[in-house]
N, C-alpha and C. Protein backbone atom coordinates (compact mmCIF):
# COMPACT_ATOMS: atom_id res chain seq x y z
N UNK A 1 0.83 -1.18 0.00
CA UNK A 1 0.00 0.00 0.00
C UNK A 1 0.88 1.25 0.00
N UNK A 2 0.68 2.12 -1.30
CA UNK A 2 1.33 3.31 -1.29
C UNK A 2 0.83 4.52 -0.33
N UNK A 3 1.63 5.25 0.80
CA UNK A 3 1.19 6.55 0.89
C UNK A 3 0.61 7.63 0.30
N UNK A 4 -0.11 8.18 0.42
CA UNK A 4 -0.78 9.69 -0.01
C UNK A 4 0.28 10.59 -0.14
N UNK A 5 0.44 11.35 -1.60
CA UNK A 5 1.30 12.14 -2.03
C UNK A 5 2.02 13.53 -0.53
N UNK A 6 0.50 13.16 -0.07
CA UNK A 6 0.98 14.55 0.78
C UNK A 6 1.73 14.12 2.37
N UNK A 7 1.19 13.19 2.45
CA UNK A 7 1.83 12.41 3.73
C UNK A 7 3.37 12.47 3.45
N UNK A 8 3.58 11.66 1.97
CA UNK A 8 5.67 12.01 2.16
C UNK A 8 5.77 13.16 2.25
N UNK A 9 5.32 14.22 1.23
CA UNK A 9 5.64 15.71 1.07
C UNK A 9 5.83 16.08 2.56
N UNK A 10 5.01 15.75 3.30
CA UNK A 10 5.10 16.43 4.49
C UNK A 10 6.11 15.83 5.54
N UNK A 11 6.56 14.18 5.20
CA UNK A 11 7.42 13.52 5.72
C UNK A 11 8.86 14.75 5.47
N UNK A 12 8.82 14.96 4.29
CA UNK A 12 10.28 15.31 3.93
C UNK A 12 10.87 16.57 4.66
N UNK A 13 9.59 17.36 4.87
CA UNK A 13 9.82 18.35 5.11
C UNK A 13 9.66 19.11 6.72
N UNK A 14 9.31 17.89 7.18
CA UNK A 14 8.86 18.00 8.37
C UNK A 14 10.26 17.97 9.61
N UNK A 15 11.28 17.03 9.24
CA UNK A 15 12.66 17.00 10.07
C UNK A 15 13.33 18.32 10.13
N UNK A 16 13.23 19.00 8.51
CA UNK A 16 14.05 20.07 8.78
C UNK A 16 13.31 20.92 9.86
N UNK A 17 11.94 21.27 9.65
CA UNK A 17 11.46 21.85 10.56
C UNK A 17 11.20 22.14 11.55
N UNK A 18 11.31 20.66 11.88
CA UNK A 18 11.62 20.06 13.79
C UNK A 18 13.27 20.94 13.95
N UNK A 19 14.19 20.54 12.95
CA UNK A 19 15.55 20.98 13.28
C UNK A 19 15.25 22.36 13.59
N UNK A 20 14.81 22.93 13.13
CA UNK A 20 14.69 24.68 12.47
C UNK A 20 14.21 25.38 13.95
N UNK A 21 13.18 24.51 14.64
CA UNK A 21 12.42 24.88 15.63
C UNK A 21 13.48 24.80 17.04
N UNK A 22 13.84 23.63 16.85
CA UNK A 22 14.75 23.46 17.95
C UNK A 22 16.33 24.37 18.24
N UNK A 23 16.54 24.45 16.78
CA UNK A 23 17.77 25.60 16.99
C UNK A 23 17.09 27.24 17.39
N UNK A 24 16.08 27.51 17.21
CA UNK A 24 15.57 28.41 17.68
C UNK A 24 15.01 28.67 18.78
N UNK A 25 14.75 27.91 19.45
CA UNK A 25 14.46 27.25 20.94
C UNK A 25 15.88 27.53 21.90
N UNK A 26 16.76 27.31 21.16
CA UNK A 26 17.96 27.23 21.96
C UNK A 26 18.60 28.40 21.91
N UNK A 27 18.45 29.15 20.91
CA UNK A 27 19.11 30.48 21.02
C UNK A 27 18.52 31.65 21.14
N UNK A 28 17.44 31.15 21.56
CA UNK A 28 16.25 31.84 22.32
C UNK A 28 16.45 31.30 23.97
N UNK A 29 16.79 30.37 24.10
CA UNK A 29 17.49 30.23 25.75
C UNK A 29 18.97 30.24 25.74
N UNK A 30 19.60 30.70 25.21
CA UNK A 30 21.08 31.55 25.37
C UNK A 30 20.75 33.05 25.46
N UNK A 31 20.17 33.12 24.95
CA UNK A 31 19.36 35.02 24.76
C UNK A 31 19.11 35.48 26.12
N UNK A 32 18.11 34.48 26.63
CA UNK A 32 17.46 34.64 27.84
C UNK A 32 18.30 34.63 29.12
N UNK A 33 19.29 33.64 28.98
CA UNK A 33 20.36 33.65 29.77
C UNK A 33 21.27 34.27 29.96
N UNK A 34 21.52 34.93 28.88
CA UNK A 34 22.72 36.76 28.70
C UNK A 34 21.72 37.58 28.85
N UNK A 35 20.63 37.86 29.11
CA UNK A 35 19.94 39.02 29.43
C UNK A 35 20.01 39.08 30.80
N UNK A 36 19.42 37.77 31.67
CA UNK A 36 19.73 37.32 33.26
C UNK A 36 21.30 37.97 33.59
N UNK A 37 22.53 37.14 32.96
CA UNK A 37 23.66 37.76 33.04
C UNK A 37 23.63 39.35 33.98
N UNK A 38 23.57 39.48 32.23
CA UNK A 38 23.21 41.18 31.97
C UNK A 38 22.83 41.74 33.24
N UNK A 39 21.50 41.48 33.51
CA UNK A 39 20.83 41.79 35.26
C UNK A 39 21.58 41.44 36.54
N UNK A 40 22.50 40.67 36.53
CA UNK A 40 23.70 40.42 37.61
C UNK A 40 24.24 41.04 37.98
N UNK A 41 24.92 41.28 36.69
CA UNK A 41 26.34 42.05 36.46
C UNK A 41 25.51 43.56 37.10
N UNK A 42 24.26 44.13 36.80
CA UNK A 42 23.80 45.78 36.78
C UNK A 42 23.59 45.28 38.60
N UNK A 43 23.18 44.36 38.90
CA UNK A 43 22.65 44.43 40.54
C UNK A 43 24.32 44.20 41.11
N UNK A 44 25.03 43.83 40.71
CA UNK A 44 26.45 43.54 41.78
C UNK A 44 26.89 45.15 41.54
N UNK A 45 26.59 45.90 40.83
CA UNK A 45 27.33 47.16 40.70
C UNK A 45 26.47 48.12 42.71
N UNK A 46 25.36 47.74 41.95
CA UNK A 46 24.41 48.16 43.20
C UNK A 46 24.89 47.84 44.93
N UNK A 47 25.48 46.36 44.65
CA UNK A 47 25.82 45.64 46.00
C UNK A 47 27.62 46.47 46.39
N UNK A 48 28.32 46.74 45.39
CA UNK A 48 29.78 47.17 45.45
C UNK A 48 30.09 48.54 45.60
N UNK A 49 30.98 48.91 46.72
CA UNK A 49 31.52 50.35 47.09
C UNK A 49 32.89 50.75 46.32
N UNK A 50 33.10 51.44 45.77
CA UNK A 50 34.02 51.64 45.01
C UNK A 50 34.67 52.71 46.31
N UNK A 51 35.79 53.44 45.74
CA UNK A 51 36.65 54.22 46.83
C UNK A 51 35.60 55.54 46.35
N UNK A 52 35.96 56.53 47.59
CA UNK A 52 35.28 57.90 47.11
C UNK A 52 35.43 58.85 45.84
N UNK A 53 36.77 58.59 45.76
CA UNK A 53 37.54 59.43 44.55
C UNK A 53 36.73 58.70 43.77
N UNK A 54 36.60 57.22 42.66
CA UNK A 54 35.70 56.99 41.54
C UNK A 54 34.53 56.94 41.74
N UNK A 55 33.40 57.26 42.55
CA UNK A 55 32.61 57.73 43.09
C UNK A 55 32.15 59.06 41.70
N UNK A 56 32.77 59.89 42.12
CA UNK A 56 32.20 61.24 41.20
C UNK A 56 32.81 60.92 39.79
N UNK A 57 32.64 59.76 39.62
CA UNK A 57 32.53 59.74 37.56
C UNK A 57 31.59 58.77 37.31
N UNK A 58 31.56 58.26 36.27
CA UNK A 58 30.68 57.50 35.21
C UNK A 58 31.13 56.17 35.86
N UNK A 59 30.27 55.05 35.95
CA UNK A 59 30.28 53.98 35.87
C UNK A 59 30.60 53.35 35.28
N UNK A 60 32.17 52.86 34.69
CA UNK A 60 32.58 52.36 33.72
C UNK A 60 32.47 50.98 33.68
N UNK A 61 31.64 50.24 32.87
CA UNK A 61 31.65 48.92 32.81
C UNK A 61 32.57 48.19 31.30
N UNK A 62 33.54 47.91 31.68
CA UNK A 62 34.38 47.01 30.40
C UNK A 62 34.05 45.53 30.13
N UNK A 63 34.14 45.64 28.52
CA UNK A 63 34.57 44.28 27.99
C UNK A 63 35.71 43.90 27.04
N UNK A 64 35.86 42.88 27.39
CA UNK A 64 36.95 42.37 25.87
C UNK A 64 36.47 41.74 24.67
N UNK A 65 34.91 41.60 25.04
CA UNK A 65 34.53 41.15 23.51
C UNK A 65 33.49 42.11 22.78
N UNK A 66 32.98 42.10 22.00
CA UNK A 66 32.15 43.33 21.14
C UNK A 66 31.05 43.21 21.55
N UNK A 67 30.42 41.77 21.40
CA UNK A 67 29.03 41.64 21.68
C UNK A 67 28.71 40.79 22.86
N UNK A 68 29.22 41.69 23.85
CA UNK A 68 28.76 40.15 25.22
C UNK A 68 27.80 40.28 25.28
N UNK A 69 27.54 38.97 25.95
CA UNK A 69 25.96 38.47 26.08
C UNK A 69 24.88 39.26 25.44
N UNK A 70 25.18 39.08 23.89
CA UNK A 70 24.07 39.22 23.47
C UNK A 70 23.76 40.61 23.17
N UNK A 71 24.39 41.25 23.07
CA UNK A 71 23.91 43.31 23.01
C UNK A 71 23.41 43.47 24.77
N UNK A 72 23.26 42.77 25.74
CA UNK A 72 22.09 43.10 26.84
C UNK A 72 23.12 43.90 28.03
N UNK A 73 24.66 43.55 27.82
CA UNK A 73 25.15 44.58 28.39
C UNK A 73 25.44 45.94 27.98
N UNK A 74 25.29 46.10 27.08
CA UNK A 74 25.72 47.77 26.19
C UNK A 74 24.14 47.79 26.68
N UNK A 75 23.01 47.03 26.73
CA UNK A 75 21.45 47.98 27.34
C UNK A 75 21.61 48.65 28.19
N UNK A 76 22.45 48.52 29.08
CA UNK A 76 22.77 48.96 30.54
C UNK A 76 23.72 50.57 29.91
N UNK A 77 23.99 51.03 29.51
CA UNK A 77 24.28 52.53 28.94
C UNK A 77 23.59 53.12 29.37
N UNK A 78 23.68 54.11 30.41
CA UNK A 78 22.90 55.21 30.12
C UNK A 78 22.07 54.80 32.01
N UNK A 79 21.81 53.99 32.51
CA UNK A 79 21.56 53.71 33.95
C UNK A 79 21.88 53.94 34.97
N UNK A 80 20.92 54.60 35.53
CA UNK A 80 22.07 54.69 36.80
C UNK A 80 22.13 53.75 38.40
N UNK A 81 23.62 54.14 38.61
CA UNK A 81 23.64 53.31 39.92
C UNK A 81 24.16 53.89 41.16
N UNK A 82 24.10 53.76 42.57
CA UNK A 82 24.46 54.67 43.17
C UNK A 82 24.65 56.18 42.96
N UNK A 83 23.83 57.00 42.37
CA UNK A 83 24.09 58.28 41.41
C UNK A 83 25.07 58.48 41.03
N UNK A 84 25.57 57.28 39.40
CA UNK A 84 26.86 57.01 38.99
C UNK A 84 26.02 56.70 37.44
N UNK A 85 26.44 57.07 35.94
CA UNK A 85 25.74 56.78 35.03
C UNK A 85 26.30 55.94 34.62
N UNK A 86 25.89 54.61 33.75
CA UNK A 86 26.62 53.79 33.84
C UNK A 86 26.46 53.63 32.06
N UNK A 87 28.34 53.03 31.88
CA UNK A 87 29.22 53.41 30.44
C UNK A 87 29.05 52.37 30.41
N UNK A 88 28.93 51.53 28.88
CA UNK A 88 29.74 50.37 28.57
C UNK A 88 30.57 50.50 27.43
N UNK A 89 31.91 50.11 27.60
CA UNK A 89 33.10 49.93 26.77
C UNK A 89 33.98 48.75 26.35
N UNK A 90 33.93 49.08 24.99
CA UNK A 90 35.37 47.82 24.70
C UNK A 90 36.53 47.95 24.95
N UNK A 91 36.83 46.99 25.80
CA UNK A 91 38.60 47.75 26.08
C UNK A 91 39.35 46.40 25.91
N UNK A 92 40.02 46.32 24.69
CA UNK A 92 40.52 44.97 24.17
C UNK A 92 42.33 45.03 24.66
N UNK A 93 42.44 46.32 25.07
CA UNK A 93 44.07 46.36 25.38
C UNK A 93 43.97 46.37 26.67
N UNK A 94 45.46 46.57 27.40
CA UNK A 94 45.44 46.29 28.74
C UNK A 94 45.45 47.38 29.58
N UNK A 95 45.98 48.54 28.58
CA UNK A 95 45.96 49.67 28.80
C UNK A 95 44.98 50.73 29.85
N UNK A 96 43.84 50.12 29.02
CA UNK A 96 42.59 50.52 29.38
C UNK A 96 41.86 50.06 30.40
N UNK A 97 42.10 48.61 30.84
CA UNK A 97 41.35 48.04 31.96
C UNK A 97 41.74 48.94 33.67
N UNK A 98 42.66 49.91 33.53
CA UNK A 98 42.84 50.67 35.22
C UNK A 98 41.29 51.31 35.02
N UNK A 99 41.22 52.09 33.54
CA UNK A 99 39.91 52.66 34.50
C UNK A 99 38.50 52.26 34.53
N UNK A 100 38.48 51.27 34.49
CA UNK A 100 36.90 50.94 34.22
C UNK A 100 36.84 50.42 36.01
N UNK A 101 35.48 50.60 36.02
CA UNK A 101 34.94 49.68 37.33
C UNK A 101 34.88 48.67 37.39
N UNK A 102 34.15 47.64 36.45
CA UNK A 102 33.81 46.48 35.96
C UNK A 102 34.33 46.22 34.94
N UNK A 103 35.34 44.87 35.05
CA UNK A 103 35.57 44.58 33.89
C UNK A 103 34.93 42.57 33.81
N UNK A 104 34.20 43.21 32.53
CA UNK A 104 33.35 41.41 31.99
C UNK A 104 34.32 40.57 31.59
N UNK A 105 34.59 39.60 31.62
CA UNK A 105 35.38 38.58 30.94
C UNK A 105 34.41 37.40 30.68
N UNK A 106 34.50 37.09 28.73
CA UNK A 106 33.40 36.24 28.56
C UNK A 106 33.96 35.15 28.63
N UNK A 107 33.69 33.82 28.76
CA UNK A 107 34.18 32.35 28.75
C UNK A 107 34.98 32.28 27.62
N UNK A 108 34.90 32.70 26.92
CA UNK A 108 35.62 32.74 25.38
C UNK A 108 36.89 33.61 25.63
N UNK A 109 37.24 33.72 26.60
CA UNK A 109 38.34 35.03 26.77
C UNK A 109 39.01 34.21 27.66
N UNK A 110 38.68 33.25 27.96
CA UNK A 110 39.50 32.44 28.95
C UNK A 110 41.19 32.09 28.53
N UNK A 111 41.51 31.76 27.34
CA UNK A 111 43.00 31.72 27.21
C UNK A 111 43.73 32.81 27.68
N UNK A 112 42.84 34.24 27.92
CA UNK A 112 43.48 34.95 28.46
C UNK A 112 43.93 35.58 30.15
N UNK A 113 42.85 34.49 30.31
CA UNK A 113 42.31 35.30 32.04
C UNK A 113 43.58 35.39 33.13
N UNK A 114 44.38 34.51 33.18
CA UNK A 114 45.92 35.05 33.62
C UNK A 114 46.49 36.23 33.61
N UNK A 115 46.38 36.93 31.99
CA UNK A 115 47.24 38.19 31.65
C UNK A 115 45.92 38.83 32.54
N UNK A 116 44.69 38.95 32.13
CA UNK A 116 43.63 39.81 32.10
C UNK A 116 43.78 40.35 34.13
N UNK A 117 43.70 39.50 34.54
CA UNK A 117 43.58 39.04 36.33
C UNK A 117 44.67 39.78 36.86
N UNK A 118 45.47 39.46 35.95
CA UNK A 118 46.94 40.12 36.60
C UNK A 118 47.29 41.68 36.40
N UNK A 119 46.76 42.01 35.20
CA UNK A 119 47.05 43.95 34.72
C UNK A 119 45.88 44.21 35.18
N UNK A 120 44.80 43.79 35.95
CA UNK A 120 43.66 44.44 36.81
C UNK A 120 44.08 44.58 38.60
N UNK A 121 44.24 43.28 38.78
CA UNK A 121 45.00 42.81 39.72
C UNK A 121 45.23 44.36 41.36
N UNK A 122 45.92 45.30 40.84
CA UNK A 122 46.36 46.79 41.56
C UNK A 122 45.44 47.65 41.30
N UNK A 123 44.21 47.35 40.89
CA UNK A 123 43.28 48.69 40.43
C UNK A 123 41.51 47.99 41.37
N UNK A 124 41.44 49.44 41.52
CA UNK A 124 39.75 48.70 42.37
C UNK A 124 38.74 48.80 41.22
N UNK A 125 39.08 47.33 40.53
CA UNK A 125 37.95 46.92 39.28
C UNK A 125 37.60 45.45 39.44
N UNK A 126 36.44 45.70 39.75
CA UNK A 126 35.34 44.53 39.94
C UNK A 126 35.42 43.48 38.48
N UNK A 127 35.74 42.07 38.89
CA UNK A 127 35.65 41.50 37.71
C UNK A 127 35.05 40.40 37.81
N UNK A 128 34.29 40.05 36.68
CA UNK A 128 33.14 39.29 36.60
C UNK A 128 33.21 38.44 35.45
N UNK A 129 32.70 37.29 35.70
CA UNK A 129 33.07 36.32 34.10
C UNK A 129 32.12 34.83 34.62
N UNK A 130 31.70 34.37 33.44
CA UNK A 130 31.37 33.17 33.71
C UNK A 130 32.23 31.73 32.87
N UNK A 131 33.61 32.22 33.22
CA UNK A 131 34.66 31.14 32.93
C UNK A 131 34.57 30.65 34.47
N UNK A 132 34.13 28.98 33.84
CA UNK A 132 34.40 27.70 35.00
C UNK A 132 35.71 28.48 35.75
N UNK A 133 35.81 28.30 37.02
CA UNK A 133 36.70 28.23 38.03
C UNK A 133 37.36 30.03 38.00
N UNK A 134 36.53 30.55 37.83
CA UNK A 134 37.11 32.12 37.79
C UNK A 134 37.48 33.02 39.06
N UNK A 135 36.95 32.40 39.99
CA UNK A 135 37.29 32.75 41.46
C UNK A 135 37.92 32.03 42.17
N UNK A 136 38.58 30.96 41.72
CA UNK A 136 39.59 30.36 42.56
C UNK A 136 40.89 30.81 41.48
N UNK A 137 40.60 31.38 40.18
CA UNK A 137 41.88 31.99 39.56
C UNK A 137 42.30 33.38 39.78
N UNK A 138 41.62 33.65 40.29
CA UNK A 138 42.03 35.38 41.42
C UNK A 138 40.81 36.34 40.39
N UNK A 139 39.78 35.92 39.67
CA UNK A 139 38.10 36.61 39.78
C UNK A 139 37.86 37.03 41.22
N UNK A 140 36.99 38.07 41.07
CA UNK A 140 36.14 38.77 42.07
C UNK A 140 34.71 37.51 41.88
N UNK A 141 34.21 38.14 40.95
CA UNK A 141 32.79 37.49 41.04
C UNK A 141 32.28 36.30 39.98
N UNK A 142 31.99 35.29 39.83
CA UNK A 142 32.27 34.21 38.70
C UNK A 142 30.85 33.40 39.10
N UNK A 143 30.04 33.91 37.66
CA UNK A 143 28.60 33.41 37.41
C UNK A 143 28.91 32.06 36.89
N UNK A 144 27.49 31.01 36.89
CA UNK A 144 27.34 30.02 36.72
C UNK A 144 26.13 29.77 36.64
N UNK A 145 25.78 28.65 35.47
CA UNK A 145 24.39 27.89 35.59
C UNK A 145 24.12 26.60 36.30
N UNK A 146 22.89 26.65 37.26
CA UNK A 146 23.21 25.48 37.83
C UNK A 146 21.99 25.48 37.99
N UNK A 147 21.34 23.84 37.65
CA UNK A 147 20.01 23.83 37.72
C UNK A 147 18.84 24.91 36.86
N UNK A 148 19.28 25.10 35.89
CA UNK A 148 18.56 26.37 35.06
C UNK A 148 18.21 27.56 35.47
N UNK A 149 19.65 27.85 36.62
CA UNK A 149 19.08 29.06 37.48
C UNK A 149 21.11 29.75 37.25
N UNK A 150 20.83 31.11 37.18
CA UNK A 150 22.25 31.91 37.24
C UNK A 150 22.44 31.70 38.53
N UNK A 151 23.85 31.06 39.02
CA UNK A 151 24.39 31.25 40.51
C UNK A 151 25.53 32.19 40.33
N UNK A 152 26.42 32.15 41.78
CA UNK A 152 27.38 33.07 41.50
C UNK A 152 28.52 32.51 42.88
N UNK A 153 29.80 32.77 42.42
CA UNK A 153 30.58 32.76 43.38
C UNK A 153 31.64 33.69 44.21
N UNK A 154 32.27 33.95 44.74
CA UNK A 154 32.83 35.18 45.34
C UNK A 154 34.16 34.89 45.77
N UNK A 155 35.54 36.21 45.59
CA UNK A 155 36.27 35.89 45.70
C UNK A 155 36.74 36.72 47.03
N UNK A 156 36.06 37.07 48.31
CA UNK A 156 36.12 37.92 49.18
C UNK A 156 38.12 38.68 48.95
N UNK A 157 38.75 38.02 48.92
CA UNK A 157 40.25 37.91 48.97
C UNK A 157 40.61 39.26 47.75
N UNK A 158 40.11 38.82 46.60
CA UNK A 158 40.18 39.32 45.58
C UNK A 158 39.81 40.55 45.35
N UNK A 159 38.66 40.48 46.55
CA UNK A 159 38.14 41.87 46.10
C UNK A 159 38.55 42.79 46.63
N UNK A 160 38.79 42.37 48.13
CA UNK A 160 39.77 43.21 49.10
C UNK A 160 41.04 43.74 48.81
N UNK A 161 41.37 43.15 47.82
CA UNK A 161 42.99 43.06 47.44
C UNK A 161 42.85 44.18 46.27
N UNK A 162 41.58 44.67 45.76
CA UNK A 162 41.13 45.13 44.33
C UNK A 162 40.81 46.34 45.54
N UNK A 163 40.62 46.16 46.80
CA UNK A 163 40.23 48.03 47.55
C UNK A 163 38.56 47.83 47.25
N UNK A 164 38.00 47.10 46.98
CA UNK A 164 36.93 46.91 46.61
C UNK A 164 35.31 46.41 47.97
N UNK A 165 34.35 47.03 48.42
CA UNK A 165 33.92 46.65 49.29
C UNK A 165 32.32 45.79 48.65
N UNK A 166 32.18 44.39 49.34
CA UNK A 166 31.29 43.82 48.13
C UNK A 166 30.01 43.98 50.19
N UNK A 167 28.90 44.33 49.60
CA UNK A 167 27.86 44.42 50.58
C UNK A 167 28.02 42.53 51.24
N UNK A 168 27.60 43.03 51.80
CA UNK A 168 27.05 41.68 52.79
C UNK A 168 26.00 40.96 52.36
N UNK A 169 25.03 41.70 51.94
CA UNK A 169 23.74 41.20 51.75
C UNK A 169 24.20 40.64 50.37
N UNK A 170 25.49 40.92 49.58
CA UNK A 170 25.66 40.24 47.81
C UNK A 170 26.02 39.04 48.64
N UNK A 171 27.26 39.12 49.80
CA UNK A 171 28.08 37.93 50.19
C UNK A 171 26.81 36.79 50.38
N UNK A 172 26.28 36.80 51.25
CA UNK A 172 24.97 36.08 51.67
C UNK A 172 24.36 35.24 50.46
N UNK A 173 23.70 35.66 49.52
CA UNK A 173 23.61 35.13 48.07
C UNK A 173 24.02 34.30 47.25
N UNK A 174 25.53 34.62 47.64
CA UNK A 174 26.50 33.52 46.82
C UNK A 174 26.33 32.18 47.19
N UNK A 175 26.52 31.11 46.71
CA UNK A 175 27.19 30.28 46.80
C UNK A 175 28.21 29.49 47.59
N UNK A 176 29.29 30.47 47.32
CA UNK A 176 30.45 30.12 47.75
C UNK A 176 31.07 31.50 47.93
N UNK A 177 31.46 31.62 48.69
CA UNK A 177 32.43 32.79 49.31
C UNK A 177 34.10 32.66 49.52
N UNK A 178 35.02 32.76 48.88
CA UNK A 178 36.35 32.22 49.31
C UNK A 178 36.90 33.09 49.93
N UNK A 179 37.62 32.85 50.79
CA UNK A 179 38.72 34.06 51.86
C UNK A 179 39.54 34.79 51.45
């Protein structure tokens, strides 16, 4: 017994479509998950005391890649925090990372996070990344997915060492807190 012309037609065409749906499904939950990011990164600015002197400028938030997560951190332009307006910048040299507040480091930047950790290292700049093990490599703050939920971990040591004061109520939150 032969099938109905339209039954294959629709056989054939039906896998790609399943494919088509499902890749869109998924980068529609990477989307969703750099926007969350995105909202981290703007509430830890909220939880962190910078010294008084960077206080009276712009909120400089850095990256090393063009499009982190998604365009949803360049949304954050123009916000304010602690009555501080908040910048986002590419700063691909090393030059540039003393003055920012925040500097992002994306997982993809990880061959670098040694150099990156280290020419931040003397400056009070908050750094944030969701490269596996980023706070036991001298990171401040190092996001994670766990259970389909953004966690986060803390590098108390790091940050202190950065002149950096992280609220209590962020410490509490975490995860993991290291000394």
């Amino acid at each position: 017994m032969r099938l109905p012309v339209w039954i294959v037609k629709l056989w054939r065409v039906l896998p790609p479509l399943m494919l088509l749906f499902t890749i869109s499904s998924v980068q529609s939950s990477n989307s969703i998950v750099d926007k969350a990011k995105a909202g981290f990164i703007h509430n830890f600015t909220k939880y962190t005391h910078w010294s008084d002197i960077q206080v009276n400028r712009n909120l400089l938030i850095c990256t090393l890649n063009k499009e982190p997560l998604s365009g949803y951190l360049e949304a954050l332009n123009g916000r304010q925090v602690q009555s501080r307006v908040i910048r986002v910048r590419l700063s691909e040299k090393s030059d540039q990372w003393s003055d920012c507040d925040v500097l992002y480091i994306t997982s993809s930047e990880v061959k670098n996070l040694e150099e990156v950790l280290n020419n931040v290292r003397q400056f009070p700049v908050l750094t944030i990344s969701d490269a596996p093990g980023f706070v036991h490599a001298g990171g401040i703050i190092g996001l994670k997915l766990r259970a389909s939920r953004i966690r986060f971990d803390i590098n108390q040591g790091a940050a202190d060492s950065a002149g950096l004061k992280l609220s209590s109520q962020l410490l509490k939150l975490a995860d993991q807190v290291l000394p």
